[in-house]
Protein backbone atom coordinates (compact mmCIF):
# COMPACT_ATOMS: atom_id res chain seq x y z
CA UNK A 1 71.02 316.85 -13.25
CA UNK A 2 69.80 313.57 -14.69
CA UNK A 3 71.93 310.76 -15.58
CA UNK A 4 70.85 307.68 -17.48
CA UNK A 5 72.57 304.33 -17.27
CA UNK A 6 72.57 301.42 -19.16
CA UNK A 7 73.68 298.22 -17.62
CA UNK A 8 72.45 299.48 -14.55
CA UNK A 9 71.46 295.94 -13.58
CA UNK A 10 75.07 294.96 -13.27
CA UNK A 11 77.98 295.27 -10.87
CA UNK A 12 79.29 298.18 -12.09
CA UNK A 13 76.06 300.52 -13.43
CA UNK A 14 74.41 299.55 -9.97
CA UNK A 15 77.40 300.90 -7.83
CA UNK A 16 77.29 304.11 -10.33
CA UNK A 17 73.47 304.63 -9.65
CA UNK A 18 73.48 304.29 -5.67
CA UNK A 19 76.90 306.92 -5.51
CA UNK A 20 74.82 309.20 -8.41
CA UNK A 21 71.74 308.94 -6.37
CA UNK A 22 73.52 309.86 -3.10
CA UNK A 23 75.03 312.92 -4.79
CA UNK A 24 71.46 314.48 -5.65
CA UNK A 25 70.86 312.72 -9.46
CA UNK A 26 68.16 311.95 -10.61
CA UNK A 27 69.08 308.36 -11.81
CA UNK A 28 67.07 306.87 -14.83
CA UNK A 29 67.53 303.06 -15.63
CA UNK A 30 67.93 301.48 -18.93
CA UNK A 31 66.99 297.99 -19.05
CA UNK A 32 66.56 295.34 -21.35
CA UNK A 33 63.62 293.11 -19.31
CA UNK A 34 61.44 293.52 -17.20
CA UNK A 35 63.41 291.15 -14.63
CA UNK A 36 65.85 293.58 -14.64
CA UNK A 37 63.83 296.13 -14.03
CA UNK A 38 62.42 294.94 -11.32
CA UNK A 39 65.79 294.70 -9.85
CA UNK A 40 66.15 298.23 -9.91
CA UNK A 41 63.55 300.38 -9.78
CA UNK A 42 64.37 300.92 -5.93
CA UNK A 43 67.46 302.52 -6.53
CA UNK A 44 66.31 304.93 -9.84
CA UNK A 45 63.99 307.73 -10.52
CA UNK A 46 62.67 306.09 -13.06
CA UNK A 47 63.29 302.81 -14.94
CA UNK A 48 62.76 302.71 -18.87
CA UNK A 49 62.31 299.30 -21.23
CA UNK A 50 65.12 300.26 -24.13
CA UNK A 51 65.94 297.92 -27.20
CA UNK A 52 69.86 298.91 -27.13
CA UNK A 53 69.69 298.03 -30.77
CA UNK A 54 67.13 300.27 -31.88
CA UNK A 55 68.32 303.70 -32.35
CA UNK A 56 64.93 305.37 -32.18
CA UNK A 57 64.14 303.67 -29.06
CA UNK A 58 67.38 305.20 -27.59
CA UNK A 59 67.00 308.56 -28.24
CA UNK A 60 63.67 308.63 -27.19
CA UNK A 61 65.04 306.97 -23.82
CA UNK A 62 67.83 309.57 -23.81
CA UNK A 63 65.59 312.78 -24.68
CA UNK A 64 66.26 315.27 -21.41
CA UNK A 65 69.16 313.43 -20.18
CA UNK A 66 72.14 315.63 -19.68
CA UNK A 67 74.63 312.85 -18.79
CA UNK A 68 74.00 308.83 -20.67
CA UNK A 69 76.64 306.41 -19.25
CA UNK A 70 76.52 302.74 -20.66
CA UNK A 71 78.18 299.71 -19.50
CA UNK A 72 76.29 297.31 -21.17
CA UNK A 73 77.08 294.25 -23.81
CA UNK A 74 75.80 292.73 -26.36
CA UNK A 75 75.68 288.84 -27.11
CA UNK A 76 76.66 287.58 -30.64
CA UNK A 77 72.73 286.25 -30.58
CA UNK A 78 70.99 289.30 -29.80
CA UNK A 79 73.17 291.22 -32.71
CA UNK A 80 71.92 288.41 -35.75
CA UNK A 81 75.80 287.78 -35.75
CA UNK A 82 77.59 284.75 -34.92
């Protein structure tokens, strides 16, 4: 099975990755940089650049994936709201 998680760069998606990856899933990471990217890519399949506002962008991240998990955020900034 593959599982995709967003936020993986954090406390919580990183923990979910490494016990996912022990059970036998494939693990892909969604990230927002490439510095967090690079902070992953050990632990994943594969590691994808996603724009978490950008619904095209996420379903094309998402195509294949049978389980999506996000624990990510989003900063009054990066929405155009303040």
């Amino acid at each position: 099975m593959d599982i995709a998680i967003a936020g993986i760069s954090g406390f919580v998606g990183r923990n979910l990755a490494l016990r996912a990856k022990e059970k036998g899933y494939k693990v892909l990471g969604l990230v927002r940089s490439e510095n967090s990217k690079k902070k992953v890519e050990e632990i994943c399949s594969e590691v994808k650049l996603v724009d978490f506002l950008n619904p095209i962008s996420l379903e094309k991240a998402l195509r294949n994936i049978d389980i999506p998990v996000s624990y990510t955020h989003l900063r009054a900034h990066e929405t155009g709201r303040n």
